[in-house]
Structures are given as structure tokens and as C-alpha cells.
N, C-alpha and C. Protein backbone atom coordinates (compact mmCIF):
# COMPACT_ATOMS: atom_id res chain seq x y z
N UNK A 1 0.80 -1.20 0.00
CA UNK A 1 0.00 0.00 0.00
C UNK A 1 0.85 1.26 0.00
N UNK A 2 2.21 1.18 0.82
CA UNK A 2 2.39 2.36 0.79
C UNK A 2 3.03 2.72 -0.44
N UNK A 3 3.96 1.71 -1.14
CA UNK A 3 3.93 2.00 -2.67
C UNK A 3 3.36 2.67 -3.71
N UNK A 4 1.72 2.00 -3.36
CA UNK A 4 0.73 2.83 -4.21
C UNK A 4 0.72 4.35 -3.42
N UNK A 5 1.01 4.73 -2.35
CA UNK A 5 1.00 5.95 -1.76
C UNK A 5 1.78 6.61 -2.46
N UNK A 6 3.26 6.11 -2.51
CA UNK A 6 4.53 6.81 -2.79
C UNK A 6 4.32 7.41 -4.70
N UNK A 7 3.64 6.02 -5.13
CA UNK A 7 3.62 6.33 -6.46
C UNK A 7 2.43 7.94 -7.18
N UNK A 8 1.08 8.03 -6.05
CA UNK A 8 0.54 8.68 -6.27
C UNK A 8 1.02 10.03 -5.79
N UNK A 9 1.93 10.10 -4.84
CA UNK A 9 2.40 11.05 -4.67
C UNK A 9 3.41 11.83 -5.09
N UNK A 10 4.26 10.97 -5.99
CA UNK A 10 5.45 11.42 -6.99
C UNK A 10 4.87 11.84 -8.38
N UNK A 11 3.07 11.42 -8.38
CA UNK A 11 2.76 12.10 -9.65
C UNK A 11 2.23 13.38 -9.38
N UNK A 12 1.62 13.45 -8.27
CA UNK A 12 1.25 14.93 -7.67
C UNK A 12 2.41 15.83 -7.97
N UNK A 13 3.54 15.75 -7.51
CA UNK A 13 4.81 15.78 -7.08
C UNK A 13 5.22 16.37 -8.62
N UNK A 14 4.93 15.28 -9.81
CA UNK A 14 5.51 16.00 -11.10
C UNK A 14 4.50 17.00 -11.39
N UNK A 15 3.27 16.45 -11.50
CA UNK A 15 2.29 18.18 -11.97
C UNK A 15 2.78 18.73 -11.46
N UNK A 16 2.75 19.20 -10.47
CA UNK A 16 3.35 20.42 -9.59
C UNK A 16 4.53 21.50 -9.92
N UNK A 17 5.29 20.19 -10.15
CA UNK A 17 6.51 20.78 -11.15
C UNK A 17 6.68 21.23 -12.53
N UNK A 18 5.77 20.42 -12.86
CA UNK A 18 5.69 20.65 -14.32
C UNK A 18 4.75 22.04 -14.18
N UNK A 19 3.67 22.17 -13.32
CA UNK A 19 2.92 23.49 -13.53
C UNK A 19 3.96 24.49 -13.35
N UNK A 20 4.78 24.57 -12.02
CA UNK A 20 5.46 25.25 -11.28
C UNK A 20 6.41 25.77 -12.72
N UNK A 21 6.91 25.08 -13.02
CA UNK A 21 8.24 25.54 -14.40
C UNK A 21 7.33 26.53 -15.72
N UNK A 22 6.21 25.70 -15.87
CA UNK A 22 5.22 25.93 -16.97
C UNK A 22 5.29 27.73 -16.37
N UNK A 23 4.41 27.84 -15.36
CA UNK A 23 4.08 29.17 -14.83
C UNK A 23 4.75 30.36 -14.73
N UNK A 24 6.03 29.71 -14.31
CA UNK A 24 6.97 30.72 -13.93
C UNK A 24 7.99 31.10 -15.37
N UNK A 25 8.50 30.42 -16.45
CA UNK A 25 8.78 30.50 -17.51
C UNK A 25 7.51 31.13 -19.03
N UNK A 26 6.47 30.98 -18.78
CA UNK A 26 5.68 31.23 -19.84
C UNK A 26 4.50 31.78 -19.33
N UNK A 27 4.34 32.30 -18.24
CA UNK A 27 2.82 32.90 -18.16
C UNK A 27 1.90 32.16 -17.15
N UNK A 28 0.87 32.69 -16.54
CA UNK A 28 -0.05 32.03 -15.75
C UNK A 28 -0.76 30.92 -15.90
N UNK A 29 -0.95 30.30 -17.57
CA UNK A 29 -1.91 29.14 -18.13
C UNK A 29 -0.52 28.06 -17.81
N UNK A 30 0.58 28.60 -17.86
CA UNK A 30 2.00 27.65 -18.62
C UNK A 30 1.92 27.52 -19.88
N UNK A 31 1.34 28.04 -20.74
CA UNK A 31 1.64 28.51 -22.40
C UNK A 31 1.47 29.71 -22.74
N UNK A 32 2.64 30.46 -21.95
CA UNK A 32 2.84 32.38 -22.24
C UNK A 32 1.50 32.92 -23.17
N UNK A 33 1.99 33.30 -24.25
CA UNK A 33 0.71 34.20 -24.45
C UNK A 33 -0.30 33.58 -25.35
N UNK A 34 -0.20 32.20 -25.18
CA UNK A 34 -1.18 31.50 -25.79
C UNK A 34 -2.65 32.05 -25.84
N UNK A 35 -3.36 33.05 -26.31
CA UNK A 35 -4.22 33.37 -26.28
C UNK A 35 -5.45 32.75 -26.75
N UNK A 36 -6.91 32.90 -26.74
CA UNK A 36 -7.93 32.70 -27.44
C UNK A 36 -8.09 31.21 -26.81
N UNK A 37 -7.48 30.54 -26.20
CA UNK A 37 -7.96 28.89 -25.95
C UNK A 37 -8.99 28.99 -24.62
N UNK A 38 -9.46 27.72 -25.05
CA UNK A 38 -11.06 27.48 -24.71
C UNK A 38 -10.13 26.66 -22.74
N UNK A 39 -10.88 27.48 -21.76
CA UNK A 39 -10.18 26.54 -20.61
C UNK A 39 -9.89 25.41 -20.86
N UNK A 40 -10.69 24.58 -21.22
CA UNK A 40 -10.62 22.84 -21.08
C UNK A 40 -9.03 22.82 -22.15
N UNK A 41 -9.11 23.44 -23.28
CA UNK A 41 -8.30 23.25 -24.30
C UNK A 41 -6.90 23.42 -23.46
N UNK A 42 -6.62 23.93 -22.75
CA UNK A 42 -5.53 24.52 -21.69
C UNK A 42 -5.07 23.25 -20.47
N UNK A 43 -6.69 23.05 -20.13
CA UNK A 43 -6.81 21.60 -18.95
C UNK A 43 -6.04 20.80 -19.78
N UNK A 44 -6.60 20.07 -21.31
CA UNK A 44 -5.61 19.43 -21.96
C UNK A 44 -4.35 19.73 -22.39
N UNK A 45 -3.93 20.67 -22.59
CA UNK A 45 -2.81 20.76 -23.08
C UNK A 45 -1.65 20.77 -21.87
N UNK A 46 -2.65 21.09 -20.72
CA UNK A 46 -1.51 21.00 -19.15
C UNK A 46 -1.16 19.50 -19.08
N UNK A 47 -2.44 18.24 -19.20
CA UNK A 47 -2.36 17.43 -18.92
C UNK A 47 -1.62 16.13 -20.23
N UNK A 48 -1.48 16.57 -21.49
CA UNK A 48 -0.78 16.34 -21.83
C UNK A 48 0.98 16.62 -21.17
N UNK A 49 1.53 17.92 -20.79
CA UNK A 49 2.78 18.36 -20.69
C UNK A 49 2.92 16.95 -19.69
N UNK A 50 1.87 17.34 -18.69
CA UNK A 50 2.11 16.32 -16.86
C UNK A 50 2.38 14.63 -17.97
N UNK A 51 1.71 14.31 -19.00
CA UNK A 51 1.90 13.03 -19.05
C UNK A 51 3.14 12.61 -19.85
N UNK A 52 4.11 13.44 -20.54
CA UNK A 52 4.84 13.28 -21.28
C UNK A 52 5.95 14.18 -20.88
N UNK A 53 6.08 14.17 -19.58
CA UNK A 53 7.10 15.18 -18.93
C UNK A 53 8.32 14.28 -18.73
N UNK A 54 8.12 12.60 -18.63
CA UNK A 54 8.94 11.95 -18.32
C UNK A 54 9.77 11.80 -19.73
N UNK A 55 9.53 12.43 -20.78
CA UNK A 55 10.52 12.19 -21.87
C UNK A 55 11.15 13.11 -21.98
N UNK A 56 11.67 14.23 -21.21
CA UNK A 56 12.32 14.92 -21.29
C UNK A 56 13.51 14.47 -20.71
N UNK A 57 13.61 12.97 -20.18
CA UNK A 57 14.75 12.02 -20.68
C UNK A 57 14.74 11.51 -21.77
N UNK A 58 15.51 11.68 -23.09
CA UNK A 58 15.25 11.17 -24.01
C UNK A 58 15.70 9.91 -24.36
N UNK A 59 15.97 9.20 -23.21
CA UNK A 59 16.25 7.60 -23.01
C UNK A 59 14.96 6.81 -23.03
N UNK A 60 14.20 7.97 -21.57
CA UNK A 60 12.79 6.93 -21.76
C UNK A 60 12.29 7.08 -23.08
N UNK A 61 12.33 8.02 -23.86
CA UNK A 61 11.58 7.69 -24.33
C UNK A 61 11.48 6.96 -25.72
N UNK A 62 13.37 6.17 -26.00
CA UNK A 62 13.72 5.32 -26.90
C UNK A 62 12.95 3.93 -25.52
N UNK A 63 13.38 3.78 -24.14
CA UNK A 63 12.79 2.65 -23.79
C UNK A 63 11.16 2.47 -23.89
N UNK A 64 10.18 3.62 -24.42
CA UNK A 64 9.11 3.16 -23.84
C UNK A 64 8.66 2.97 -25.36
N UNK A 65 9.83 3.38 -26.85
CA UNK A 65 9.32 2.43 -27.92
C UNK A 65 9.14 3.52 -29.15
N UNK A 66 9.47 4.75 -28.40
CA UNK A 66 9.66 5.96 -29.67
C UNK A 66 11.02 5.69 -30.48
N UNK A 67 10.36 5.68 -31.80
CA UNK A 67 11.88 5.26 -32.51
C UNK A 67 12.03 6.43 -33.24
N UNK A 68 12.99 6.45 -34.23
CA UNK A 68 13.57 7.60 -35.32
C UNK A 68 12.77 7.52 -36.46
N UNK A 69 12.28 8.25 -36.76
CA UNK A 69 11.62 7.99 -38.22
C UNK A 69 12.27 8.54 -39.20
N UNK A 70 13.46 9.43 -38.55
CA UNK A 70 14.29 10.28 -39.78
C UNK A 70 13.54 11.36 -40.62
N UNK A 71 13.21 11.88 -39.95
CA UNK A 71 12.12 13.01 -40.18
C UNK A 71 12.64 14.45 -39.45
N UNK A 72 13.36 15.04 -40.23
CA UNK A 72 13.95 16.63 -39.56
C UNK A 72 13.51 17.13 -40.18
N UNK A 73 13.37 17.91 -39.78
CA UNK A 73 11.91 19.74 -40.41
C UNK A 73 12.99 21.07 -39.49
N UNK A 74 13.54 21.95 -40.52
CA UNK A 74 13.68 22.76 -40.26
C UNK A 74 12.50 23.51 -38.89
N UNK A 75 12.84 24.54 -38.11
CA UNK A 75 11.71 25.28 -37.09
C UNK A 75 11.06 24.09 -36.75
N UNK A 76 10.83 23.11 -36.79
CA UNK A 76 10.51 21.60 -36.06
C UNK A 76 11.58 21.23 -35.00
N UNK A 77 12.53 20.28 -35.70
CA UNK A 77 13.05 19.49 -34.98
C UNK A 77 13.11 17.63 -35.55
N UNK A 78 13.76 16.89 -34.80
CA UNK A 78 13.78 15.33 -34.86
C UNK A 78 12.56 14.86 -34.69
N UNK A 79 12.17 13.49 -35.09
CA UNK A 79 10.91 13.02 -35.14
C UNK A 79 10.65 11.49 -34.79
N UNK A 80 10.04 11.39 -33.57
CA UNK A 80 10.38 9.82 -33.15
C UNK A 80 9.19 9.35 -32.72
N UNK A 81 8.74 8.32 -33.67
CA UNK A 81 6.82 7.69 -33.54
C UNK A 81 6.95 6.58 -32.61
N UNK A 82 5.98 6.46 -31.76
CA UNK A 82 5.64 5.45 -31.28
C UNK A 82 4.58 4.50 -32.12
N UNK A 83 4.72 3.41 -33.00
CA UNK A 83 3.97 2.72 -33.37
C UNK A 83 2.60 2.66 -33.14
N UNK A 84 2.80 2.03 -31.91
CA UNK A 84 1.76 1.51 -30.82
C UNK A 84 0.66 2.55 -30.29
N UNK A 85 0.79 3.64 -30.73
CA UNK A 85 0.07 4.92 -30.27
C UNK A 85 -0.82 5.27 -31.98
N UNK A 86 -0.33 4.81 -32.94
CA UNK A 86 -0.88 5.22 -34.20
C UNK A 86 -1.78 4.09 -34.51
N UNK A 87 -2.85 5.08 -34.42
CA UNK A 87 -4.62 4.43 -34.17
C UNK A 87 -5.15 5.53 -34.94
N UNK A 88 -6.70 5.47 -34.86
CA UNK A 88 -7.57 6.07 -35.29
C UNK A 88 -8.32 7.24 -33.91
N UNK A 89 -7.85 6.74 -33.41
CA UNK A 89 -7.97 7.87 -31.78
C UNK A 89 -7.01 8.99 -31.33
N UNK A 90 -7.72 9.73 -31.14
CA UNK A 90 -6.64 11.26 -30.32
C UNK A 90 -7.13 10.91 -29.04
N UNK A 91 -5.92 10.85 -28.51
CA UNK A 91 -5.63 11.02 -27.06
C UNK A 91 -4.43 11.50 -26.36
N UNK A 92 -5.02 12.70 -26.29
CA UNK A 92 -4.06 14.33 -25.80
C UNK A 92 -3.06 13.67 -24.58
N UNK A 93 -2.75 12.59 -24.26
CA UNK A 93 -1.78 11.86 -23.30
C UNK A 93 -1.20 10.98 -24.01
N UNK A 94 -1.30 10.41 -25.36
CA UNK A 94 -0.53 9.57 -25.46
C UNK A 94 -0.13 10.02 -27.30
N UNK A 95 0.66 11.06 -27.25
CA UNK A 95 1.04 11.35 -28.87
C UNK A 95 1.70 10.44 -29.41
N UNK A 96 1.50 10.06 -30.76
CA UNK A 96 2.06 9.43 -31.35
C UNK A 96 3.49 9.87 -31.72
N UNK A 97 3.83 10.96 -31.71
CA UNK A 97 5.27 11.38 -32.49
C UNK A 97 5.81 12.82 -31.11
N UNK A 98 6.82 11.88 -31.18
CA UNK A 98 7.43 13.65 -30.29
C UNK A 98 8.74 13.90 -31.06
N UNK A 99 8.81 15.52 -30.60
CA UNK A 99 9.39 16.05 -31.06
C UNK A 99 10.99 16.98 -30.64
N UNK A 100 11.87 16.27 -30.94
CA UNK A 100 13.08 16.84 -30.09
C UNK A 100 13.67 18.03 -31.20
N UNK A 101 14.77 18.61 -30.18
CA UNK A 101 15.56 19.45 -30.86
C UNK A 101 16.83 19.14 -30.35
N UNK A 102 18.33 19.09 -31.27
CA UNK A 102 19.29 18.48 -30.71
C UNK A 102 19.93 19.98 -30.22
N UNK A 103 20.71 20.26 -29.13
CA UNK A 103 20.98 21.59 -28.23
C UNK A 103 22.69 21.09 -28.82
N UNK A 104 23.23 22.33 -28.54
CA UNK A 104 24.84 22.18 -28.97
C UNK A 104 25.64 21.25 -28.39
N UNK A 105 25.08 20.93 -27.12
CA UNK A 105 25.95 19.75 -26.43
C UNK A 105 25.79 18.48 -26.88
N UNK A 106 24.98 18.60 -27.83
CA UNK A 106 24.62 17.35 -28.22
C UNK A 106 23.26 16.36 -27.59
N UNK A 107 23.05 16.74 -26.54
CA UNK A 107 21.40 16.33 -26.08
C UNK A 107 20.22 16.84 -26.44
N UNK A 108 19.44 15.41 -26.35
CA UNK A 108 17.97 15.96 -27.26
C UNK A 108 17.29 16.60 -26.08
N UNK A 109 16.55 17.54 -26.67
CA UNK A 109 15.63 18.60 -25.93
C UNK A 109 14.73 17.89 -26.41
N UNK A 110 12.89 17.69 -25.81
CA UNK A 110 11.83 17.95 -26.34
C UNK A 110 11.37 19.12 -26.18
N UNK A 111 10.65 19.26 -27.13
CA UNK A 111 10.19 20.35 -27.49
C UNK A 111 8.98 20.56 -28.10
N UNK A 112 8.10 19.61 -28.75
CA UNK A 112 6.66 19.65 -28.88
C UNK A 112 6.45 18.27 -29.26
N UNK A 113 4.98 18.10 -29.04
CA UNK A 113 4.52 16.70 -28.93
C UNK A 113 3.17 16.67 -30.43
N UNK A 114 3.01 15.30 -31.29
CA UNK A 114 2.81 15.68 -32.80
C UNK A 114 1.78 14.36 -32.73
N UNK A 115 0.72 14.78 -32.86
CA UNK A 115 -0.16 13.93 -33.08
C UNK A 115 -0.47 13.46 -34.37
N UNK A 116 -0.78 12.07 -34.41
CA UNK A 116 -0.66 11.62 -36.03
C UNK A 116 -2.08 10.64 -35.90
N UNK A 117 -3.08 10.19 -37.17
CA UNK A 117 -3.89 9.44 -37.25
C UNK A 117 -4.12 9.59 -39.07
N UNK A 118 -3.76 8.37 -38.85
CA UNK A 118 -3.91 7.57 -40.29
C UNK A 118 -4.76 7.82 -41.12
N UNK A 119 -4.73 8.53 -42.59
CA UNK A 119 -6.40 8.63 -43.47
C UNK A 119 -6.79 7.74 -43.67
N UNK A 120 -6.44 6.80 -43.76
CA UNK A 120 -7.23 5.72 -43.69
C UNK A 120 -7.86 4.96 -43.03
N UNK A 121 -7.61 5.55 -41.50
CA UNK A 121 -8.35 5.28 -40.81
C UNK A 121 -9.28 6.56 -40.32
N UNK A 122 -8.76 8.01 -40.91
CA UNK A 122 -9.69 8.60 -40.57
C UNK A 122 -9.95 9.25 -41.41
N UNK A 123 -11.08 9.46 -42.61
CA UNK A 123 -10.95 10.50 -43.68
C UNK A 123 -10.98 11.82 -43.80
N UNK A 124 -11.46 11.85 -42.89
CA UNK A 124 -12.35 13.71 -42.10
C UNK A 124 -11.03 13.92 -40.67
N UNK A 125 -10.57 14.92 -40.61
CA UNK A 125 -9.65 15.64 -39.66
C UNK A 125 -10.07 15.52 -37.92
N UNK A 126 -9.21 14.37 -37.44
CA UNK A 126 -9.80 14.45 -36.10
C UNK A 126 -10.41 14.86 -35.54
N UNK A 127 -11.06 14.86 -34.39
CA UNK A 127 -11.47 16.20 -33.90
C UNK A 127 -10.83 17.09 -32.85
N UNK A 128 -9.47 16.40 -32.13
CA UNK A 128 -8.51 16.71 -31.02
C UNK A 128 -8.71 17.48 -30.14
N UNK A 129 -8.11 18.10 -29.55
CA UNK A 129 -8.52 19.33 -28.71
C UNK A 129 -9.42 19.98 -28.70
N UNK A 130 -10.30 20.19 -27.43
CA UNK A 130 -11.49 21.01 -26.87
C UNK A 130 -11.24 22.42 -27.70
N UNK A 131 -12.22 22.59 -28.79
CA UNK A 131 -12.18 24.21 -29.24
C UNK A 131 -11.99 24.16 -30.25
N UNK A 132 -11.64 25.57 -31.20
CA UNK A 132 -11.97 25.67 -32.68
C UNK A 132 -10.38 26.32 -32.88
N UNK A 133 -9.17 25.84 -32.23
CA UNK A 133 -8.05 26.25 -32.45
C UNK A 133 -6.70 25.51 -33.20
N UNK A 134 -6.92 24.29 -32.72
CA UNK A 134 -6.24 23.37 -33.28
C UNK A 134 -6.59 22.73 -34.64
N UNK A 135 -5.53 22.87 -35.54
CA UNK A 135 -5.96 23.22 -37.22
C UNK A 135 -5.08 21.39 -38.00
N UNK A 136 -5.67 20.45 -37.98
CA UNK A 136 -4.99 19.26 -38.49
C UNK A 136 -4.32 19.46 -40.13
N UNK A 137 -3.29 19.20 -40.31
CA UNK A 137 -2.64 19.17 -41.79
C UNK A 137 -2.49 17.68 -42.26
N UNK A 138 -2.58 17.63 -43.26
CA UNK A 138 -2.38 15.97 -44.09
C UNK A 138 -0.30 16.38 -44.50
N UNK A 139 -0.24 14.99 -43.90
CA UNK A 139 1.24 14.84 -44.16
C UNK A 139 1.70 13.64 -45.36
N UNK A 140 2.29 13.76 -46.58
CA UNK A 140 2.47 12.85 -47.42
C UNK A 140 0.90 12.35 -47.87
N UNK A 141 -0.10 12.99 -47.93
CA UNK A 141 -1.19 12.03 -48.21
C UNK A 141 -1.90 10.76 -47.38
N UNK A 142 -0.99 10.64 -46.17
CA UNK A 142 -1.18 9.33 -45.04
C UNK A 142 -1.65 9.90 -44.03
N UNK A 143 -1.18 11.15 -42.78
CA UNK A 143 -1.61 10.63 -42.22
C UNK A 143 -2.40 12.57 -41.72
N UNK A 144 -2.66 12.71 -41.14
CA UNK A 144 -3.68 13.60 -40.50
C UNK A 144 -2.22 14.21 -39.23
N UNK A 145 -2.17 15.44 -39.31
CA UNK A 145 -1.23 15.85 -38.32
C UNK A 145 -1.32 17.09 -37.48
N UNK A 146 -0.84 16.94 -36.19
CA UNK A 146 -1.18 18.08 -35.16
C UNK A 146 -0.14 18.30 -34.09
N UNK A 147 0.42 19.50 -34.73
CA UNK A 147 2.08 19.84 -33.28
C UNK A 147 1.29 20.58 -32.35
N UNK A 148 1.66 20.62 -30.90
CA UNK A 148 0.89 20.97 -29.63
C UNK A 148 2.45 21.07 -28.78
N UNK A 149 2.90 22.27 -29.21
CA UNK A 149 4.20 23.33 -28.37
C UNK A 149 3.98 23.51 -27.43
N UNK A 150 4.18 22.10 -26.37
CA UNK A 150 4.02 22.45 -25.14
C UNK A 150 5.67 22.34 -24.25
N UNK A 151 6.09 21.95 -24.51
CA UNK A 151 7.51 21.73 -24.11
C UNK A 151 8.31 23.49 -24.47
N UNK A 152 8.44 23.65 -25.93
CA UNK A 152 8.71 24.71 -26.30
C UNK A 152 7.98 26.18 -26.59
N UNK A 153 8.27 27.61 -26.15
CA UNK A 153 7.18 28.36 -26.51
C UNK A 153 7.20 28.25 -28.06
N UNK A 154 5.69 28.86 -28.61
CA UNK A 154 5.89 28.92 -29.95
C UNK A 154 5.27 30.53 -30.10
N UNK A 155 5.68 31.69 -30.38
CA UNK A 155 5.16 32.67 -30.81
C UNK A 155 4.16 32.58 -32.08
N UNK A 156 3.98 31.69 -32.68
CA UNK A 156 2.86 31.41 -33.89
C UNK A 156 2.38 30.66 -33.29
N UNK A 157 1.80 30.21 -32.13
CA UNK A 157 0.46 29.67 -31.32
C UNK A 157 1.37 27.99 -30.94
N UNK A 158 0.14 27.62 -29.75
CA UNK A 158 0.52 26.48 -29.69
C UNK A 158 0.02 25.23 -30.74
N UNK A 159 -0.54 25.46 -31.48
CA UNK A 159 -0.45 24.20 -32.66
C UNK A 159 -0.16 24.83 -33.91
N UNK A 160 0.86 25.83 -34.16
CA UNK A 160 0.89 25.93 -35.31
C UNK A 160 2.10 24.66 -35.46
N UNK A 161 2.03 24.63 -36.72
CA UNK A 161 3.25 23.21 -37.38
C UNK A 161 4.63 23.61 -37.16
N UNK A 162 5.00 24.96 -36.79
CA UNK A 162 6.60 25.44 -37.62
C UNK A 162 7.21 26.27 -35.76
N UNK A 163 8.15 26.15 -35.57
CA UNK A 163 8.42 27.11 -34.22
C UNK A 163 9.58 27.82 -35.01
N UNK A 164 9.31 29.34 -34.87
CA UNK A 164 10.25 29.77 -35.42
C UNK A 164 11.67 30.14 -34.10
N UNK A 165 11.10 29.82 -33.05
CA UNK A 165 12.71 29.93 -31.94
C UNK A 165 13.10 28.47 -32.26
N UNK A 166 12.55 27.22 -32.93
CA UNK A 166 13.76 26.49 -32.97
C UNK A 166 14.51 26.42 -33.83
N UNK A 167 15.73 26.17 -33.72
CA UNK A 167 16.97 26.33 -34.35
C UNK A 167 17.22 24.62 -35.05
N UNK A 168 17.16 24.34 -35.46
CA UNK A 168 18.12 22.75 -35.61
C UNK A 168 19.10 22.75 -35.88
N UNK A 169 19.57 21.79 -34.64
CA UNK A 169 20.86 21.48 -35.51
C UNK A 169 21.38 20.11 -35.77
């Protein structure tokens, strides 16, 4: 039991932190001047950061099955899918593709998290996030796509596709 204590309390423990950094770096929501979003759209996009905060080791998140797809995008970044997450479902906790940026020392940063769903499994544009803000793009003709800059600020909103502060290198 007290395990399950310890465990629920080290997740308290990361929101907290993760709000705490969010807040104090970018503004009162934790996405600086993210304007125009619908509360809930915000609830999700917090609760995405809290669930994918643990890949900001970018070990876990080759162990939990994100691979390379070899996919660099200028104002993007690196691109590493989890298989197992590419469905016909959005679920703002479990993205299919995240998104690093390599920093001069040579370690990967994340930096936004990239939702993907298959046209063929979906013909019509998800429906993702609570609100009329988040804008899906078709990638190669396959798959339905959505960046959500929560790791990194993005001065062109949090789902636009492109961050112009990242740099690649």
C-alpha cells in the first residue's frame, strides 16, 4: 500500500513541477501568451505536458518504444513515432510522435509533442482538442497531423506546425 501511496504522490509531485516551471517561464496558463484557448483546451494541453514530462529524458523515451523515423523539419526538430500509439484515436496523453531538438551539447531537448492518425483510418480531420483552435494538416497524403508546443514556446500559437525559436541542428 504504501507503494501505491509513494507512487501517487510522486505524480502529484511532477504536476506540480511541471505546472510550477510551466508558470513561472511562460505565463499564468503555462503557455505564455497562448491566447484565445477554450479553458478545457488549456486543462488538456496541461495534462498532456504532466503526461509526457517523463521524456524529457530522451532515453525513456527510446525505452518506452519511440523510434527515429528520420524526419527533420527545419523550425521543427527530430521526429520519433511510437507505433503503438498510431490508431484512429486522439488522445491528448498519449502522442504518437514527439518532437526533439538536438541543443549544442549534443542532447535531445523535447520540445513539442505531434499527433498523427492515419487517413485511412480517418478521412475527415480528427477532432482533437477542446475548441476551434487546433488546425490538423495531411502529411504525405497518409496521415492527418497536429504539433501541440508544449515543451517549447511557440510565438505562432501552440499548434501551429513550424516554431520559429527552434533552431536545428
Amino acid at each position: 500500500m504504501t507503494g501505491c501511496k509513494k507512487e501517487s504522490s510522486d505524480v502529484v509531485g511532477v504536476e506540480e513541477e511541471v505546472q510550477s516551471k510551466s508558470n513561472s517561464q511562460n505565463g499564468s496558463n503555462g503557455f505564455g501568451n497562448y491566447t484565445g484557448l477554450d479553458p478545457q483546451t488549456v486543462s488538456e494541453l496541461q495534462q498532456a505536458k504532466i503526461a509526457t514530462a517523463k521524456y524529457n529524458d530522451f532515453d525513456q523515451a527510446i525505452a518506452d518504444g519511440y523510434v527515429d523515423i528520420n524526419v527533420i523539419v527545419p523550425e521543427m526538430g527530430y521526429h520519433f513515432l511510437k507505433m503503438d500509439n498510431l490508431n484512429a484515436t486522439f488522445e491528448y496523453d498519449k502522442p504518437e510522435i514527439l518532437v526533439y531538438n538536438k541543443e549544442e551539447n549534443g542532447r535531445m531537448k523535447l520540445v513539442a509533442l505531434e499527433y498523427a492518425v492515419p487517413i485511412s483510418l480517418s478521412p475527415n480531420a480528427p477532432s482533437g482538442f477542446t475548441g476551434d483552435n487546433d488546425h490538423w494538416s495531411v502529411y504525405q497524403g497518409v496521415l492527418w497531423t497536429l504539433h501541440a508546443w508544449v515543451w517549447e514556446y511557440n510565438p505562432e500559437g501552440v499548434f501551429n506546425a513550424t516554431n520559429p525559436l527552434v533552431d536545428v541542428h
